[in-house]
N, C-alpha and C. Protein backbone atom coordinates (compact mmCIF):
# COMPACT_ATOMS: atom_id res chain seq x y z
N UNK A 1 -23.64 112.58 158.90
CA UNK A 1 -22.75 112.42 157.79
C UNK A 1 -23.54 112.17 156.51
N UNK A 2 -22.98 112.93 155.83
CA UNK A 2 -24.06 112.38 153.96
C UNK A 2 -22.92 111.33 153.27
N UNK A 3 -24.05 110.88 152.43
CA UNK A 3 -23.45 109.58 151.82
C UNK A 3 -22.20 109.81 150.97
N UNK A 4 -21.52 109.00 150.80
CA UNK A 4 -20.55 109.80 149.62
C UNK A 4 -21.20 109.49 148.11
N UNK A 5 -21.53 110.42 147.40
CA UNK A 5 -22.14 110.80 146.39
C UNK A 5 -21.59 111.62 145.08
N UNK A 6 -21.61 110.76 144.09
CA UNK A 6 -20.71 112.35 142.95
C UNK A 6 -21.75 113.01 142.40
N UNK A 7 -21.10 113.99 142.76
CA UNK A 7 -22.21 115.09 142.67
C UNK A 7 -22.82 115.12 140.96
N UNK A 8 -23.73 115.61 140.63
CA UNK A 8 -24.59 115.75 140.00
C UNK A 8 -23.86 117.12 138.44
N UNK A 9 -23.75 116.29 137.65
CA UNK A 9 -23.06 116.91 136.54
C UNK A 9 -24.10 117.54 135.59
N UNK A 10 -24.29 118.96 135.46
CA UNK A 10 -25.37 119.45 134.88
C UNK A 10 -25.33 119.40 133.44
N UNK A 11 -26.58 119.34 132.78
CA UNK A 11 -26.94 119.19 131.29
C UNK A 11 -26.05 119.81 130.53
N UNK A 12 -25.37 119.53 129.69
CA UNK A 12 -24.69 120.32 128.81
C UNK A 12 -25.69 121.52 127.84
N UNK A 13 -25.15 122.33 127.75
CA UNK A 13 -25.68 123.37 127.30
C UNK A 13 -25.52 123.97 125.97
N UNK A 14 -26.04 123.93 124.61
CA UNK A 14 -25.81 124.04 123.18
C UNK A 14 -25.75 125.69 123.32
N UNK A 15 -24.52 125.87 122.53
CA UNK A 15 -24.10 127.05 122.51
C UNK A 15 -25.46 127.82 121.40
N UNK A 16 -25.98 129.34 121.57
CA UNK A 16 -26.53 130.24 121.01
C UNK A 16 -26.52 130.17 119.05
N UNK A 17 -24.80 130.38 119.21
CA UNK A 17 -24.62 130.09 117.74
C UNK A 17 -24.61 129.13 116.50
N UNK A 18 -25.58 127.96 117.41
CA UNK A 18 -26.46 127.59 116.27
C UNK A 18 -27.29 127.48 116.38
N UNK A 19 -28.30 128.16 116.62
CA UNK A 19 -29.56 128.94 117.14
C UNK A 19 -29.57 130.31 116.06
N UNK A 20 -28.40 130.97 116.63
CA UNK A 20 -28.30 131.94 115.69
C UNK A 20 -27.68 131.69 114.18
N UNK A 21 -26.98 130.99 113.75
CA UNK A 21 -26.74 130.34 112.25
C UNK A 21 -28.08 129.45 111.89
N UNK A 22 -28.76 129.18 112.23
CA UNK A 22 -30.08 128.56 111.58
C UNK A 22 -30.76 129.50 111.09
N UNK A 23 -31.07 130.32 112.33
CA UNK A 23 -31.92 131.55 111.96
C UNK A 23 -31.56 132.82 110.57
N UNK A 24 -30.14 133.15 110.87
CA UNK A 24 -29.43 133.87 109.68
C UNK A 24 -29.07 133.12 108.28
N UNK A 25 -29.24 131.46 108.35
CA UNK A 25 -28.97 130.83 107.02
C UNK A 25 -30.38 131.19 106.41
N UNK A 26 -31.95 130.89 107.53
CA UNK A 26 -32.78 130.80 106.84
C UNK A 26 -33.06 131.93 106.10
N UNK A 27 -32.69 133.01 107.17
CA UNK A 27 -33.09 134.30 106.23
C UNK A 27 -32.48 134.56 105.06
N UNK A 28 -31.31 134.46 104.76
CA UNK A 28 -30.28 134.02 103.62
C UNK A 28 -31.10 133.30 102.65
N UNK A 29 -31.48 132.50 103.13
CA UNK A 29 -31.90 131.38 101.67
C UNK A 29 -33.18 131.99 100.80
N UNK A 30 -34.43 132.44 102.46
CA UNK A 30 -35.51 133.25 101.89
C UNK A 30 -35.18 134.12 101.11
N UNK A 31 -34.04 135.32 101.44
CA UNK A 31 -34.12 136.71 100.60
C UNK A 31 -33.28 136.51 99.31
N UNK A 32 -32.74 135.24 99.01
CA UNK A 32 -32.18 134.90 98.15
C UNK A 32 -32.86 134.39 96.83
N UNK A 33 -33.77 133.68 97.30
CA UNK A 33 -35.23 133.03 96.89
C UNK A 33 -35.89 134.12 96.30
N UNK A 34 -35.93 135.39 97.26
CA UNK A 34 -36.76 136.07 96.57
C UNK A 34 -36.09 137.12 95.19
N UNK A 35 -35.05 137.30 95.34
CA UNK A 35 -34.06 138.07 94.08
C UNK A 35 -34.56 137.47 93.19
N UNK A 36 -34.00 135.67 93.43
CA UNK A 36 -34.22 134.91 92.16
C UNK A 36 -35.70 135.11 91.21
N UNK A 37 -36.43 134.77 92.48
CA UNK A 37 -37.87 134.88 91.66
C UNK A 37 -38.09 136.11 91.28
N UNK A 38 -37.67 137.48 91.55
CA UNK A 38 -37.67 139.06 90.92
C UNK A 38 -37.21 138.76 89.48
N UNK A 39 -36.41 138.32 89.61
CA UNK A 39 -35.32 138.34 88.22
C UNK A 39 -36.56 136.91 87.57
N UNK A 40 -36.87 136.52 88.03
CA UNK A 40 -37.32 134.96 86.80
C UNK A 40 -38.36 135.60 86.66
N UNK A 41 -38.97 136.96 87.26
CA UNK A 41 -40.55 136.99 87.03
C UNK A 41 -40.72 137.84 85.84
N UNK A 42 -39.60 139.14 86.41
CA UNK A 42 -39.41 139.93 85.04
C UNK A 42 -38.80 139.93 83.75
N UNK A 43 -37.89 138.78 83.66
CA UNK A 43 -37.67 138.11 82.24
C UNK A 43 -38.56 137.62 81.98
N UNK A 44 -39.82 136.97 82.87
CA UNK A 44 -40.89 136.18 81.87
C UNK A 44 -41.81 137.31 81.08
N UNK A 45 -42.09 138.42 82.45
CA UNK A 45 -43.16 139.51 81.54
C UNK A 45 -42.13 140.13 79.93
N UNK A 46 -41.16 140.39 80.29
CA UNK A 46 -40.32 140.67 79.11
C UNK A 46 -40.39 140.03 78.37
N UNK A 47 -40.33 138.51 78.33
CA UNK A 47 -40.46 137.61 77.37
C UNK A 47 -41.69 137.43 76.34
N UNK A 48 -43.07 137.65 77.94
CA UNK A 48 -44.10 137.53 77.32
C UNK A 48 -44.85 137.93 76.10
N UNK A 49 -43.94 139.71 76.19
CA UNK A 49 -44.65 140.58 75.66
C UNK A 49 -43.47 141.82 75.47
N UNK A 50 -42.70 141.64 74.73
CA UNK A 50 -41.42 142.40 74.92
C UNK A 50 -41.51 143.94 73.86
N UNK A 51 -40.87 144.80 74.28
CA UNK A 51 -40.70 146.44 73.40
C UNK A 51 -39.54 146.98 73.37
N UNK A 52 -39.07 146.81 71.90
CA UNK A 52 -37.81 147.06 72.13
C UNK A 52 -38.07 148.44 71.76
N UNK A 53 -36.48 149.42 72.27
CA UNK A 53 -36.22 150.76 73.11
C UNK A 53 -35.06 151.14 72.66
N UNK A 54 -34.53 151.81 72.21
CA UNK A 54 -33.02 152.73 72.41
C UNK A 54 -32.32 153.01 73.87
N UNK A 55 -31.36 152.20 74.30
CA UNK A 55 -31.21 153.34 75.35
C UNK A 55 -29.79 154.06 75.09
N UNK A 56 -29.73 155.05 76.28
CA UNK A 56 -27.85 155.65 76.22
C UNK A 56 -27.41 155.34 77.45
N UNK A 57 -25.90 154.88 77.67
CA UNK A 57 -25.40 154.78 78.49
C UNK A 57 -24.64 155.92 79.04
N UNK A 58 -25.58 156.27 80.03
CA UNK A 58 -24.84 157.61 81.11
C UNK A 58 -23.88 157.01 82.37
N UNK A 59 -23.66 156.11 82.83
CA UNK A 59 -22.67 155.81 83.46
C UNK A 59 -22.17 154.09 83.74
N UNK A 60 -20.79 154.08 83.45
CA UNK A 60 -20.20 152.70 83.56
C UNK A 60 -20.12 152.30 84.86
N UNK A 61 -19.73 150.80 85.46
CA UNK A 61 -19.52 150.41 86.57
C UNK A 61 -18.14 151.19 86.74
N UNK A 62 -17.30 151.36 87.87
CA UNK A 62 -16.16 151.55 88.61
C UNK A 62 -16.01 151.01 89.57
N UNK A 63 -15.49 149.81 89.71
CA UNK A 63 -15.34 149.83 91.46
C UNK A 63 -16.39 149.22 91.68
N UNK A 64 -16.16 148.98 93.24
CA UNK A 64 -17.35 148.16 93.90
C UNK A 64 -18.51 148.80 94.28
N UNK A 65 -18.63 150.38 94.56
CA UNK A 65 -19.86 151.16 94.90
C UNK A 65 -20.43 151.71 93.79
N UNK A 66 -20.41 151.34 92.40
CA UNK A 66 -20.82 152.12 91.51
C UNK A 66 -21.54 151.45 90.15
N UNK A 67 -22.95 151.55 89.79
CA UNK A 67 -23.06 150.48 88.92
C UNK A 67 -23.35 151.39 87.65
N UNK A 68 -23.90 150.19 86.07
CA UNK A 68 -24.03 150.96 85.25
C UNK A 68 -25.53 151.75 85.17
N UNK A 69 -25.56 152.54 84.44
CA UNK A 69 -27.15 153.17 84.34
C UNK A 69 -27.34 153.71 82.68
N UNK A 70 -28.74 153.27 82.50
CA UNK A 70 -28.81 153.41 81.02
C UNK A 70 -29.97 154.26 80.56
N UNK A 71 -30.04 155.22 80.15
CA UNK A 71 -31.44 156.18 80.19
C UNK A 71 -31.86 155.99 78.86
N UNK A 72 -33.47 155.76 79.12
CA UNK A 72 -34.51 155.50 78.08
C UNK A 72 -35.41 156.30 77.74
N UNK A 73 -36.23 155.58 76.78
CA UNK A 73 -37.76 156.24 76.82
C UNK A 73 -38.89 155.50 76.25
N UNK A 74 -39.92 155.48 77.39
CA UNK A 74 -40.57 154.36 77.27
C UNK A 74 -41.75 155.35 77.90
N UNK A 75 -43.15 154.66 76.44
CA UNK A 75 -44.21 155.30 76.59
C UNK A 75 -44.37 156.75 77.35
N UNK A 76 -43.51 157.57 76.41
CA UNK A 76 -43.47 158.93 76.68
C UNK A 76 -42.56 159.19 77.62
N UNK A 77 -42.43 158.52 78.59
CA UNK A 77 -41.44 159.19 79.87
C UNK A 77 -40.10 158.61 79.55
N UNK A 78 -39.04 159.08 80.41
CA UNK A 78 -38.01 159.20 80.52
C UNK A 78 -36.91 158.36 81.49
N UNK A 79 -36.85 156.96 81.32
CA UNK A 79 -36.51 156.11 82.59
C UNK A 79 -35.31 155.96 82.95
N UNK A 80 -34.53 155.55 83.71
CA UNK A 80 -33.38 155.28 83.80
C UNK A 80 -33.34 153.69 84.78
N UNK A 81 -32.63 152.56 83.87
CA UNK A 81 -32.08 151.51 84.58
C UNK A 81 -31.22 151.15 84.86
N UNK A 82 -30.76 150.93 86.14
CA UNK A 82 -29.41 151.06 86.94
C UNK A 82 -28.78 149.60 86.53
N UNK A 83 -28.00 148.75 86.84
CA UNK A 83 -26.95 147.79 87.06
C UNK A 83 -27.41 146.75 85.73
N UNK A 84 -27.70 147.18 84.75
CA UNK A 84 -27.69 146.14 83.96
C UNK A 84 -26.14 145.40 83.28
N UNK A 85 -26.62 144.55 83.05
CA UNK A 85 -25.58 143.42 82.63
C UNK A 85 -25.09 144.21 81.00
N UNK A 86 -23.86 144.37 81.10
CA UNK A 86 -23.95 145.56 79.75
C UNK A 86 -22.51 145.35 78.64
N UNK A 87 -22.48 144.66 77.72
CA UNK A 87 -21.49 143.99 76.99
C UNK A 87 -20.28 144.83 77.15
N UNK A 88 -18.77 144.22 77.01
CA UNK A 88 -17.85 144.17 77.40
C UNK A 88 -16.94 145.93 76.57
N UNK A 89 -17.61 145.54 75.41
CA UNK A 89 -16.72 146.93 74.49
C UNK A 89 -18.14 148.53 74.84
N UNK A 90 -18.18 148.25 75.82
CA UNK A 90 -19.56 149.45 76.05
C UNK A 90 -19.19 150.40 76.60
N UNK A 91 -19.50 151.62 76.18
CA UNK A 91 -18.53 152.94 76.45
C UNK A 91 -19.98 154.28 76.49
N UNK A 92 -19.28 154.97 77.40
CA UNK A 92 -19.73 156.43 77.82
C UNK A 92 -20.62 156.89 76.34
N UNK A 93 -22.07 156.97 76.38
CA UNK A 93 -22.35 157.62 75.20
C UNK A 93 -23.24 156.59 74.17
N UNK A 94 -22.83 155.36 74.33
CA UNK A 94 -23.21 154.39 73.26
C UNK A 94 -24.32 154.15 73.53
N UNK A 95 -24.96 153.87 72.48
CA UNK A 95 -26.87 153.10 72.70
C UNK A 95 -27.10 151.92 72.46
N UNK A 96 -27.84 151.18 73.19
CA UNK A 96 -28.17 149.86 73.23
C UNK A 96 -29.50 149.74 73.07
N UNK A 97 -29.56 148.37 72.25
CA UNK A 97 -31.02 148.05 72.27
C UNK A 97 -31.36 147.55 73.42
N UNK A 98 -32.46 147.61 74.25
CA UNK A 98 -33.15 147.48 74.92
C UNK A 98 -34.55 147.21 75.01
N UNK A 99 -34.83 146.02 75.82
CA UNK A 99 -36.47 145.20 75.85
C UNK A 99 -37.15 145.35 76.97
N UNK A 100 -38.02 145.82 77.18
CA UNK A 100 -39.06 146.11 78.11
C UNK A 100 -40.61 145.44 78.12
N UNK A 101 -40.82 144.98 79.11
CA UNK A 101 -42.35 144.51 79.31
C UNK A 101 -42.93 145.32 78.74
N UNK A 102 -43.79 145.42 77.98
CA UNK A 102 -45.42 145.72 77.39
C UNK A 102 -46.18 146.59 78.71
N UNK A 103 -46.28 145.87 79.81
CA UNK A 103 -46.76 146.16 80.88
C UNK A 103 -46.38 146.94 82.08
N UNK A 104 -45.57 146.95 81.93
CA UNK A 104 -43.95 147.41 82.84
C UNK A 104 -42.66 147.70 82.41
N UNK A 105 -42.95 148.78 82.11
CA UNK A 105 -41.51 149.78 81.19
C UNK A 105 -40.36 150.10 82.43
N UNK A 106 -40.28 149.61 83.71
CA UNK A 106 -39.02 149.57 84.02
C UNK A 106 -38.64 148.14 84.66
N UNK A 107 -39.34 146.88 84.26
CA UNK A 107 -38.84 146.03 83.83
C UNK A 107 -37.91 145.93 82.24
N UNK A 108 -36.43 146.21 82.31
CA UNK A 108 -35.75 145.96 81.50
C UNK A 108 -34.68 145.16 81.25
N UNK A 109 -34.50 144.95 79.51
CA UNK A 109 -33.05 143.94 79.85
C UNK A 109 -31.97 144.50 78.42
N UNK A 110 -31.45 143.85 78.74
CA UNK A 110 -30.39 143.86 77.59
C UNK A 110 -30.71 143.06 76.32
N UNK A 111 -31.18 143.59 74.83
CA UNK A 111 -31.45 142.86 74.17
C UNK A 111 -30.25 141.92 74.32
N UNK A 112 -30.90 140.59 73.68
CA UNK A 112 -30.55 139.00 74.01
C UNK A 112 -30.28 138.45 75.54
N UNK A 113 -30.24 139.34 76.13
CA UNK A 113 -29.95 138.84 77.36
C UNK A 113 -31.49 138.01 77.88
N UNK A 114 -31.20 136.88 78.82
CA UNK A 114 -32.27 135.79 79.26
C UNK A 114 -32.79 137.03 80.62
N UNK A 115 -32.01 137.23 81.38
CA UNK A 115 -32.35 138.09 82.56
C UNK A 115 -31.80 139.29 83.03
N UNK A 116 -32.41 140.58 83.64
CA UNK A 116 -32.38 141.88 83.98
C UNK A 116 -30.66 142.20 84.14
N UNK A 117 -30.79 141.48 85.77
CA UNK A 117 -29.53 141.13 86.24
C UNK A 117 -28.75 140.14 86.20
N UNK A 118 -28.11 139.68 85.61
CA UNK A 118 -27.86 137.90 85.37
C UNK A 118 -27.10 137.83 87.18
N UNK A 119 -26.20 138.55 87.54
CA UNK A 119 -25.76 138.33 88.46
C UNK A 119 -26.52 138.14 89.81
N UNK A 120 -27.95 138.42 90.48
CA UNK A 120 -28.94 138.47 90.81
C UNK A 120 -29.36 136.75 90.93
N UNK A 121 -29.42 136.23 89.83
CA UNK A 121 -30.27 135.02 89.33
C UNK A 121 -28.70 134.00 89.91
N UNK A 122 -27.78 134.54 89.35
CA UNK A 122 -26.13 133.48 89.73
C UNK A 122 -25.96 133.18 90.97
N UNK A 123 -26.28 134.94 91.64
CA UNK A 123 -25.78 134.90 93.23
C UNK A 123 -27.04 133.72 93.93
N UNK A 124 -28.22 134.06 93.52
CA UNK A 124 -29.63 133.28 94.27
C UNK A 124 -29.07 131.59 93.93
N UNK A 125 -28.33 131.43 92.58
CA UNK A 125 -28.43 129.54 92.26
C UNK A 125 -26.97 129.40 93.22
N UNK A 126 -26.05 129.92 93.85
CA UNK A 126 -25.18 129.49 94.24
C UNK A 126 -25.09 129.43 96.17
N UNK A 127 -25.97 130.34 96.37
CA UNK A 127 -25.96 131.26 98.26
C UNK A 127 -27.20 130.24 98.56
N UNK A 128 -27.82 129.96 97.36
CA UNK A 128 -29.16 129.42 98.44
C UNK A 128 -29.48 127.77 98.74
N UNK A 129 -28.42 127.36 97.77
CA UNK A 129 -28.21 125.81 98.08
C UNK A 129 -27.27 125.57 99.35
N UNK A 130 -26.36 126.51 99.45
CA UNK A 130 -25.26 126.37 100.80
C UNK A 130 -25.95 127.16 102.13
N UNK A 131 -27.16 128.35 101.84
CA UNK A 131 -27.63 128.60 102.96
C UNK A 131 -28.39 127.22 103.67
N UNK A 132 -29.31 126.39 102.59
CA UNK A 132 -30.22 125.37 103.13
C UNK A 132 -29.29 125.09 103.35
N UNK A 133 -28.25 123.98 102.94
CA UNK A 133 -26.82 123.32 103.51
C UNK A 133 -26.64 123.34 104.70
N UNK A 134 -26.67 124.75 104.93
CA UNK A 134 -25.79 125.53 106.85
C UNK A 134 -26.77 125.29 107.78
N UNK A 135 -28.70 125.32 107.14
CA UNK A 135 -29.64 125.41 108.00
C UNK A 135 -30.03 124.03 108.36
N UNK A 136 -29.86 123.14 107.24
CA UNK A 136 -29.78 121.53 107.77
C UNK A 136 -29.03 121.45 109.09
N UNK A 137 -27.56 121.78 108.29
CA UNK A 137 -26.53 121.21 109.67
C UNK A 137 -26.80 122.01 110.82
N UNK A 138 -27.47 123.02 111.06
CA UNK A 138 -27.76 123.62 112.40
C UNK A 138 -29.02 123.26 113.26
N UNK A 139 -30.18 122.69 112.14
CA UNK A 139 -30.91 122.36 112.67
C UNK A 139 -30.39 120.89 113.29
N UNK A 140 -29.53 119.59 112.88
CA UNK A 140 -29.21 118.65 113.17
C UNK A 140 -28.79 118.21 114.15
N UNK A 141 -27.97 119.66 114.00
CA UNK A 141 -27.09 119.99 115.46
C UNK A 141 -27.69 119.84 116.57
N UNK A 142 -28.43 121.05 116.85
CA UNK A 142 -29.48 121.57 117.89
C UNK A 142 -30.72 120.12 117.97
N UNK A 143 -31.08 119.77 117.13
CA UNK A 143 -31.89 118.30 117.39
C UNK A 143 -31.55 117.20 118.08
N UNK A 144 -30.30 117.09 117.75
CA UNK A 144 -29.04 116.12 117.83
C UNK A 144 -28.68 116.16 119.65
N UNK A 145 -29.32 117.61 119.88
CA UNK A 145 -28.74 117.41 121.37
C UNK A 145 -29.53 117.52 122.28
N UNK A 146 -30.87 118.12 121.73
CA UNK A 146 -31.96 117.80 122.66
C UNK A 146 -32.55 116.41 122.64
N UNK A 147 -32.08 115.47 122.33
CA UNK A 147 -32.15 114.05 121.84
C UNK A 147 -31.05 113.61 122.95
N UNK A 148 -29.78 114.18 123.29
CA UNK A 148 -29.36 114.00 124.25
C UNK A 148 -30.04 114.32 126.12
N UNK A 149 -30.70 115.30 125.80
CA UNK A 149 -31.07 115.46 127.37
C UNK A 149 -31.76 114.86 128.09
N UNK A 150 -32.14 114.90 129.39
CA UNK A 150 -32.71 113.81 129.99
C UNK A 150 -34.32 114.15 129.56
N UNK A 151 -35.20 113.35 129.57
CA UNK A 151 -36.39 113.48 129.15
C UNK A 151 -37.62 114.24 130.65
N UNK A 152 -37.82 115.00 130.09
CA UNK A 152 -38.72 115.65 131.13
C UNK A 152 -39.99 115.50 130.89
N UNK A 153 -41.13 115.32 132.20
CA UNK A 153 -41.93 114.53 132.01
C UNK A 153 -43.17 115.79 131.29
N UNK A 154 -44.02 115.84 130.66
CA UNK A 154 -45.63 116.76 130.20
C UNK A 154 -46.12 116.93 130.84
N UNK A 155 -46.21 117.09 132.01
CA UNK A 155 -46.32 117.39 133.59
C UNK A 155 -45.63 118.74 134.12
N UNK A 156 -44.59 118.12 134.02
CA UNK A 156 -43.93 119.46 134.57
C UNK A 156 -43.19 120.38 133.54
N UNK A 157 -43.22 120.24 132.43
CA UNK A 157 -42.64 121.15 131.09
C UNK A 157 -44.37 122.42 131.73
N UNK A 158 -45.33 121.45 131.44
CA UNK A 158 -47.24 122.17 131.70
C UNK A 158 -47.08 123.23 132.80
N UNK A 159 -46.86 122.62 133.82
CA UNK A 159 -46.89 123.47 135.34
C UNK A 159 -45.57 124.43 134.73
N UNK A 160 -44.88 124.41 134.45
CA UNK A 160 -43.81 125.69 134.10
C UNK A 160 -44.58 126.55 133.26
N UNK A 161 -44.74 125.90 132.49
CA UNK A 161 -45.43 126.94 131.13
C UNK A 161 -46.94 128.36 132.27
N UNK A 162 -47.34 127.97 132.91
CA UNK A 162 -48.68 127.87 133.48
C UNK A 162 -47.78 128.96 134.25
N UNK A 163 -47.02 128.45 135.52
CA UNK A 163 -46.27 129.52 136.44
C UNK A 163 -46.24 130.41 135.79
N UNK A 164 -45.23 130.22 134.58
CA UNK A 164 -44.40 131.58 133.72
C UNK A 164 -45.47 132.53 133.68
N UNK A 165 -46.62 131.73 132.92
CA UNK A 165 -47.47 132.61 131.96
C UNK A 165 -48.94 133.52 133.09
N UNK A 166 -49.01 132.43 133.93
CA UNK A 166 -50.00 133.46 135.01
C UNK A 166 -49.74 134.62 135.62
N UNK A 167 -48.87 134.90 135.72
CA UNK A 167 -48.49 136.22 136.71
C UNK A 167 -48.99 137.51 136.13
N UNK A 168 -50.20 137.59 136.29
CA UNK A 168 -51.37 138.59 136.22
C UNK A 168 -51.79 139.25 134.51
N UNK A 169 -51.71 137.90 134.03
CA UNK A 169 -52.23 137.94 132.34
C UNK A 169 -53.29 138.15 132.97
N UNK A 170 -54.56 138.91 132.04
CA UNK A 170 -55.85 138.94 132.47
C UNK A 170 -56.43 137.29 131.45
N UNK A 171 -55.87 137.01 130.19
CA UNK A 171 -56.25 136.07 129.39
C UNK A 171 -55.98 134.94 130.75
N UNK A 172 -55.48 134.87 131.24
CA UNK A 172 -55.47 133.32 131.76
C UNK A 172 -55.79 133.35 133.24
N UNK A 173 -56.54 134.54 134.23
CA UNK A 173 -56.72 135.06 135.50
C UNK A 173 -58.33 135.23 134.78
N UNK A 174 -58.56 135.32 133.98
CA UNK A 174 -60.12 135.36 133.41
C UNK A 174 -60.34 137.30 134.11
N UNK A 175 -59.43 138.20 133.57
CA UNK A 175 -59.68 139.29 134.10
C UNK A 175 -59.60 139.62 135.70
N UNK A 176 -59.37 139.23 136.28
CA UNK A 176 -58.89 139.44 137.45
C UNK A 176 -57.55 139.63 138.02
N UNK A 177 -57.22 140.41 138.90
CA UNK A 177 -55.86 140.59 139.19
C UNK A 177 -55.21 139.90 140.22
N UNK A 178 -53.92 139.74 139.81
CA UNK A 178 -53.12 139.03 140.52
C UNK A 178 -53.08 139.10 141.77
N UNK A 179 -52.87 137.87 142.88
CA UNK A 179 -52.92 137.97 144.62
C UNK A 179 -51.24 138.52 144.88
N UNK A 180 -50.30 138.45 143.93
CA UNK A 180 -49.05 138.67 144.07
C UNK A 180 -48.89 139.92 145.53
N UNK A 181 -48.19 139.80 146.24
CA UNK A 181 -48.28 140.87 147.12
C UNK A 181 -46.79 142.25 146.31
N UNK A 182 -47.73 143.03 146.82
CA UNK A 182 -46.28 144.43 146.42
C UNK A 182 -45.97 144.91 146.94
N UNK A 183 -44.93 145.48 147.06
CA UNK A 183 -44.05 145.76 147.60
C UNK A 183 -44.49 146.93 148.30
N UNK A 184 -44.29 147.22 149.71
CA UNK A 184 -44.85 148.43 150.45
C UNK A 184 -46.03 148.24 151.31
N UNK A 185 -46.04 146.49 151.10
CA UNK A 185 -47.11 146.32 151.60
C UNK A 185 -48.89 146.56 151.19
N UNK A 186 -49.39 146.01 151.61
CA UNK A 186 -50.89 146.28 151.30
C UNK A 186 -51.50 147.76 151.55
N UNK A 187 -52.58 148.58 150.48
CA UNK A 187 -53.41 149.38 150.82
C UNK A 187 -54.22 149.69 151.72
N UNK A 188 -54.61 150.10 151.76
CA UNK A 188 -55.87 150.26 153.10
C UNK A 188 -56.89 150.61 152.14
N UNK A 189 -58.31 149.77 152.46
CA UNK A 189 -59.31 150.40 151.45
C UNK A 189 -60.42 151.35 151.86
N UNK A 190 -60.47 152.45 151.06
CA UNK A 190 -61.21 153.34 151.47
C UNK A 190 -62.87 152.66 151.78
């Protein structure tokens, strides 16, 4: 007869999706980070060293798939800059002044304007304080519960790691091959 015993209630298990929301906030915050700094880098060269330009406006925004575009000319060639930030009474045809890096003629902006894209620089100050936000609370989460589990000893986390990883790495067999037997049985050696 076995003892009477309650049986053994297994570790709770942290669901994937915040594993996966940590990972997708961080990337969020990085590529957000990086717009911002696009946009802060090329208003500074603009700033640094600015050329103002004529341009014409060949096409307005419409809609959500369609932005504006403004064709120039800068040090001889012929440029065209897409989605600029482009004042409110601006129509098919009209010319705008336009500032360009010294160094980089399709770094452009809208005379007076501080930045290229303002919307760029808005979306990065608003997505990337609530991405860190989401990546705190996921990391907290997931911390929060391996803090719950039972503690396993550096012993045997080692010997797992070791099992996993031997099965005929040459890095950790020092070049030699595995005793594993296969299937079909052993060769015969010539």
């Amino acid at each position: 007869m076995r003892p009477a015993t309650a049986p053994r209630q297994p570790a709770p298990r942290l669901g994937r999706g915040w594993y996966l929301g940590a990972v997708l906030s961080a990337v969020l915050a990085l590529g957000m980070c990086l717009l911002g700094w696009r946009q802060a880098d090329q208003a500074d060269r603009i700033t640094a060293n600015p050329v103002r330009v004529q341009g014409t406006v060949t096409q307005l925004p419409g809609g959500s798939g369609s932005y504006s575009e403004v064709r120039y000319t800068a040090e001889g060639r012929s440029l065209t800059a897409a989605d600029l930030w482009l004042p409110e009474s601006t129509r098919l045809g009209d010319t705008l002044c336009l500032e360009h890096a010294a160094d980089d003629p399709a770094a452009v902006r809208v005379c007076g304007n501080r930045y290229p894209q303002p919307v760029g620089i808005t979306l990065a100050r608003t997505s990337v304080p609530i991405a860190l936000l989401f990546l705190g609370l996921c990391l907290a989460r997931i911390l929060r519960h391996r803090r719950t589990l039972p503690a396993r000893t550096e012993r045997a986390r080692a010997r797992t790691t070791v099992v996993l990883a031997a099965e005929g790495m040459p890095a950790l067999t020092h070049g030699k091959r595995s005793r594993r037997r296969r299937r079909g049985g052993r060769r015969a050696r010539p």
